[in-house]
C-alpha atoms as a PDB file:
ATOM      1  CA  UNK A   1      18.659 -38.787  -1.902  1.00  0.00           C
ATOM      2  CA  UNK A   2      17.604 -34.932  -1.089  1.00  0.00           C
ATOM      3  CA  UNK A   3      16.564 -34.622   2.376  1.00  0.00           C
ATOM      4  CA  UNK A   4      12.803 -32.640   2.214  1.00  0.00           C
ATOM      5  CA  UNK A   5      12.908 -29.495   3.689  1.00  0.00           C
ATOM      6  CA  UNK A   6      10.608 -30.931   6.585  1.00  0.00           C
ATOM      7  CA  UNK A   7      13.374 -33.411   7.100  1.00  0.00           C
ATOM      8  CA  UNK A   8      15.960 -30.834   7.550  1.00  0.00           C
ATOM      9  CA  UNK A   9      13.908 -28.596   9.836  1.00  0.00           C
ATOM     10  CA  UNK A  10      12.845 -31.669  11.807  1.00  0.00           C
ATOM     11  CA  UNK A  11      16.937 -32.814  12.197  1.00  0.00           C
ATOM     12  CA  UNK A  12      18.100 -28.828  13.089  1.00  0.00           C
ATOM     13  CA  UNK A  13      15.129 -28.621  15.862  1.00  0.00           C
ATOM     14  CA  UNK A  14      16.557 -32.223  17.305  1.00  0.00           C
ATOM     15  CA  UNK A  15      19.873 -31.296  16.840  1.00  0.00           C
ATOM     16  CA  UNK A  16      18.754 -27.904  19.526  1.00  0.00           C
ATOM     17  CA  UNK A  17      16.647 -30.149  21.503  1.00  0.00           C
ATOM     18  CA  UNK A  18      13.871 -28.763  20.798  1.00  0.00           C
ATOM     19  CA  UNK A  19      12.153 -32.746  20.633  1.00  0.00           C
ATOM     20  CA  UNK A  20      10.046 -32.335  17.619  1.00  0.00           C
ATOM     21  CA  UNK A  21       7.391 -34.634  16.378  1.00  0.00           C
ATOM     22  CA  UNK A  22       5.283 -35.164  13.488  1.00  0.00           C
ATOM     23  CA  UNK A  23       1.494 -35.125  13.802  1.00  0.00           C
ATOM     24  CA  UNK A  24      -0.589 -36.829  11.806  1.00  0.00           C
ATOM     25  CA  UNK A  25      -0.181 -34.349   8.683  1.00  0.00           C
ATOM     26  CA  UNK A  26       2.929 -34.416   8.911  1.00  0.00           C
ATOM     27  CA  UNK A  27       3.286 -31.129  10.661  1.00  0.00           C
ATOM     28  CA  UNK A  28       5.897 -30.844  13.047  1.00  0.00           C
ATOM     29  CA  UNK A  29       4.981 -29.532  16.285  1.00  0.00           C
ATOM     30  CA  UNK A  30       7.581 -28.235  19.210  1.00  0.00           C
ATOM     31  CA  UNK A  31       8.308 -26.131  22.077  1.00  0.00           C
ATOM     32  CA  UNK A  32      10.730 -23.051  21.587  1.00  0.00           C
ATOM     33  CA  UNK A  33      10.868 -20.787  25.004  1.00  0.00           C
ATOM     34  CA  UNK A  34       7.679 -22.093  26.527  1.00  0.00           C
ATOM     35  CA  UNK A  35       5.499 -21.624  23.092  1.00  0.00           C
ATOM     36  CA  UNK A  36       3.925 -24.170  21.142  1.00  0.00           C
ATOM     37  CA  UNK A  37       5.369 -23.728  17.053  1.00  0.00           C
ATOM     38  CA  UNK A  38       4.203 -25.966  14.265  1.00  0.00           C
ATOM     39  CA  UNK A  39       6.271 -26.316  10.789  1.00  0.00           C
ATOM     40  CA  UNK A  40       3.884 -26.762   8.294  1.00  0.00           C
ATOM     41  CA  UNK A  41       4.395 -29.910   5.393  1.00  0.00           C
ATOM     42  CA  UNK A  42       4.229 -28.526   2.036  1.00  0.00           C
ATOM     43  CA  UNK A  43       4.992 -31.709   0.403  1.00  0.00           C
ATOM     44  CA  UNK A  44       4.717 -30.516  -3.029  1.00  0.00           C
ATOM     45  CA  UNK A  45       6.454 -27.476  -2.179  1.00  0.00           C
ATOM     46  CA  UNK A  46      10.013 -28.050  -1.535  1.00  0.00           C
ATOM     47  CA  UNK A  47      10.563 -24.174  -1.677  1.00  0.00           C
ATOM     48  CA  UNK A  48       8.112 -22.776   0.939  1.00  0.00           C
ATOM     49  CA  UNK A  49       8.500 -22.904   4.488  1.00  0.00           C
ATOM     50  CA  UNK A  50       5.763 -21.763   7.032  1.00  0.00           C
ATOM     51  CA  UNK A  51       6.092 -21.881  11.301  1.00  0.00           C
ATOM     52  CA  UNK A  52       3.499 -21.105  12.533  1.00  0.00           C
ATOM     53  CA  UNK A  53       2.507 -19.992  16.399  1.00  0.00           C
ATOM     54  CA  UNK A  54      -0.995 -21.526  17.021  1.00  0.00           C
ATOM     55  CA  UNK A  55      -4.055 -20.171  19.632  1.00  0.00           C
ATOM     56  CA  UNK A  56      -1.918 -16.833  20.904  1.00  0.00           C
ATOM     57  CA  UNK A  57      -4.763 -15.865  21.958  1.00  0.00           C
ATOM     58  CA  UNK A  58      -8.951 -16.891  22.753  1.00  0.00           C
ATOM     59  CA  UNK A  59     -11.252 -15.294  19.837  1.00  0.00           C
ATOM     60  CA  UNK A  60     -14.692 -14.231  21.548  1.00  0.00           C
ATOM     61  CA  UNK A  61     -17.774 -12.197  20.486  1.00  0.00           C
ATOM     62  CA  UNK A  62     -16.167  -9.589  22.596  1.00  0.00           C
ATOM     63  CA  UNK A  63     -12.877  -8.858  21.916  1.00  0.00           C
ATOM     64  CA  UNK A  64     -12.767  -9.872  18.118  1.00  0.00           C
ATOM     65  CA  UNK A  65     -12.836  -6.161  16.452  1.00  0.00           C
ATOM     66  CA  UNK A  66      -9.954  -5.583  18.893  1.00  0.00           C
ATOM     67  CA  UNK A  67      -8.121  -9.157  17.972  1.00  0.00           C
ATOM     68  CA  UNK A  68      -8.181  -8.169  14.198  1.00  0.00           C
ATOM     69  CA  UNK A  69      -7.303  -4.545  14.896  1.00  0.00           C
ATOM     70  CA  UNK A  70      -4.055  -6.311  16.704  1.00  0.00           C
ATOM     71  CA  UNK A  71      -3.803  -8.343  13.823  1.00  0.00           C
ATOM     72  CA  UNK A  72      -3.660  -5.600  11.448  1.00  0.00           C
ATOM     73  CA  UNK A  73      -1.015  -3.885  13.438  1.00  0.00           C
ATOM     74  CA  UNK A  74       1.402  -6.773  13.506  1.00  0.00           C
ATOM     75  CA  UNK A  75       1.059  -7.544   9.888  1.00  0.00           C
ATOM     76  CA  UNK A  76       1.854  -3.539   8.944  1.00  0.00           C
ATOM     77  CA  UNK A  77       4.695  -3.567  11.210  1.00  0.00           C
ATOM     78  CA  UNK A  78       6.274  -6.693  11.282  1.00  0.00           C
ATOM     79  CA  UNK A  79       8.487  -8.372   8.609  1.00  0.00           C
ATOM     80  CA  UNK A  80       7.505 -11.725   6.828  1.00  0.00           C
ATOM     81  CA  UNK A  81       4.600 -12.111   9.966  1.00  0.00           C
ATOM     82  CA  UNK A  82       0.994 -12.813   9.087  1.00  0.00           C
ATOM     83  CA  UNK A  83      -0.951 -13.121  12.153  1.00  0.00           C
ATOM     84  CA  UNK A  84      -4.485 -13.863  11.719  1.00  0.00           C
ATOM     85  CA  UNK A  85      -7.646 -14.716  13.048  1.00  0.00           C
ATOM     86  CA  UNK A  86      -8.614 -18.441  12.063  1.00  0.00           C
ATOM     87  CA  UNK A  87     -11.723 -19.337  14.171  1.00  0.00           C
ATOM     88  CA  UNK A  88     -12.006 -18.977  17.359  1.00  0.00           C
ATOM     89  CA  UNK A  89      -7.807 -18.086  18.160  1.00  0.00           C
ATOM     90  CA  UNK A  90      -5.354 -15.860  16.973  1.00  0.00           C
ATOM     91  CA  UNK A  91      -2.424 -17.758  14.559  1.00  0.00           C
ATOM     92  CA  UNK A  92       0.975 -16.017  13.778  1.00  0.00           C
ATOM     93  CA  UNK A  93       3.206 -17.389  11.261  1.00  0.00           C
ATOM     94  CA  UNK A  94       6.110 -16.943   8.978  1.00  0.00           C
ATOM     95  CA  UNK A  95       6.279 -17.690   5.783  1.00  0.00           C
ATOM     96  CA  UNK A  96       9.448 -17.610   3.396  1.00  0.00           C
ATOM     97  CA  UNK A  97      10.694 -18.711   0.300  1.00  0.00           C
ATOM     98  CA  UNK A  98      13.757 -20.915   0.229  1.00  0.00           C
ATOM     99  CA  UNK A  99      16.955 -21.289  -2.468  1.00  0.00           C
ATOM    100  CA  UNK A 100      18.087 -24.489  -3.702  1.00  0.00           C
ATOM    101  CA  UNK A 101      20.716 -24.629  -0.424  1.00  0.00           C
ATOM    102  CA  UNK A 102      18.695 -23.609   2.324  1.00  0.00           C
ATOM    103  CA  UNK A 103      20.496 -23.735   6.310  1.00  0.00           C
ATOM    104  CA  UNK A 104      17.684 -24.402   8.865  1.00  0.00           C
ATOM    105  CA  UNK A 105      20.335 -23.132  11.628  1.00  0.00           C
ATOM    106  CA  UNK A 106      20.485 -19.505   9.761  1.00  0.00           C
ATOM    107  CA  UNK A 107      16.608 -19.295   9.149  1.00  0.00           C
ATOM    108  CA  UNK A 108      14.485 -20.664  11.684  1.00  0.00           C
ATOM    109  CA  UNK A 109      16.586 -19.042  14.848  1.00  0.00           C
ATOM    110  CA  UNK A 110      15.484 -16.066  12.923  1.00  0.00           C
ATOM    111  CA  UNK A 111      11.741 -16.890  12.017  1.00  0.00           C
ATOM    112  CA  UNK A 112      11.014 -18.071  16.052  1.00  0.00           C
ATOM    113  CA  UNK A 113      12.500 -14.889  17.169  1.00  0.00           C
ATOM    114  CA  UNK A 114      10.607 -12.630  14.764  1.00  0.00           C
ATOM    115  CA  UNK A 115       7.485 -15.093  15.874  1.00  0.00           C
ATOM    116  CA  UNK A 116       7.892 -14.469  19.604  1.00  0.00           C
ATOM    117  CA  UNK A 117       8.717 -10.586  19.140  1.00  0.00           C
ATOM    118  CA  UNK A 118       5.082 -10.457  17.217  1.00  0.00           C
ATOM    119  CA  UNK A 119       3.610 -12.224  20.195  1.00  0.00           C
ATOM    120  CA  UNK A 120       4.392 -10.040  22.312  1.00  0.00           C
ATOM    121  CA  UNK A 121       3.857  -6.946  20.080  1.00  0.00           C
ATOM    122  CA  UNK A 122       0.174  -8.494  19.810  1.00  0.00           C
ATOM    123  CA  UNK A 123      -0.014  -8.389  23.363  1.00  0.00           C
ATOM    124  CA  UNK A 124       1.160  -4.639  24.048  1.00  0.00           C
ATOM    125  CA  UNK A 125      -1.124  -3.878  21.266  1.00  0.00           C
ATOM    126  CA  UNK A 126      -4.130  -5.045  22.807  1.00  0.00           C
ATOM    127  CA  UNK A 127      -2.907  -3.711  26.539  1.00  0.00           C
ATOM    128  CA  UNK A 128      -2.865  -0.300  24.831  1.00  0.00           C
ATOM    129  CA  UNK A 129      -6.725   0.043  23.651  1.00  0.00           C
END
């Protein structure tokens, strides 16, 4: 039996130690460097593979023109990052489509990297207006 692709991801981030878990959706949600990722289930979408870094950063009155002006930034500059504004917080997240063969350990090294270098772009973005 095929292993789903939340299956795989799940078994790579145990293999690193990472201690996944599954929430209720079937998300999985873990810690890479101090950060709190989720890998979201796409059940009927064996193909598609989102992580996503949730609440970077408190949405107010105040600062939200300069929270979606950050936003906007990242997603011009960066590769295969969305970040967005989804209520009251700030999400980033990368989304990719996968072959028929797809290797968690080449991918999501990759993905968390490109997730925590957006972070902190966001960050210097905002320090800057």
């Amino acid at each position: 039996m095929l292993m789903t692709t939340q299956e795989m991801i799940f078994d790579y981030l145990k293999v690193q130690g990472l201690v996944p878990e599954y929430d209720e959706d079937k998300d999985i949600r873990f810690k890479y460097q101090m950060r709190n990722f989720v890998v979201s289930n796409y059940p009927d979408d064996r193909q598609f593979l989102q992580i996503m870094m949730p609440f970077i950063f408190d949405v107010t009155a105040e600062n939200r023109v300069a929270a979606l002006e950050a936003c906007n930034k990242i997603n011009l500059s960066k590769k295969i990052v969305k970040a967005v504004v989804m209520g009251e917080g700030v999400f980033l997240m990368t989304e990719v489509l996968l072959d028929e063969t797809p290797e968690p350990s080449v991918m999501v090294p990759r993905m968390l990297d490109m997730l925590v270098g957006a972070q902190q772009s966001f960050y210097d973005t905002l320090r800057e207006m």
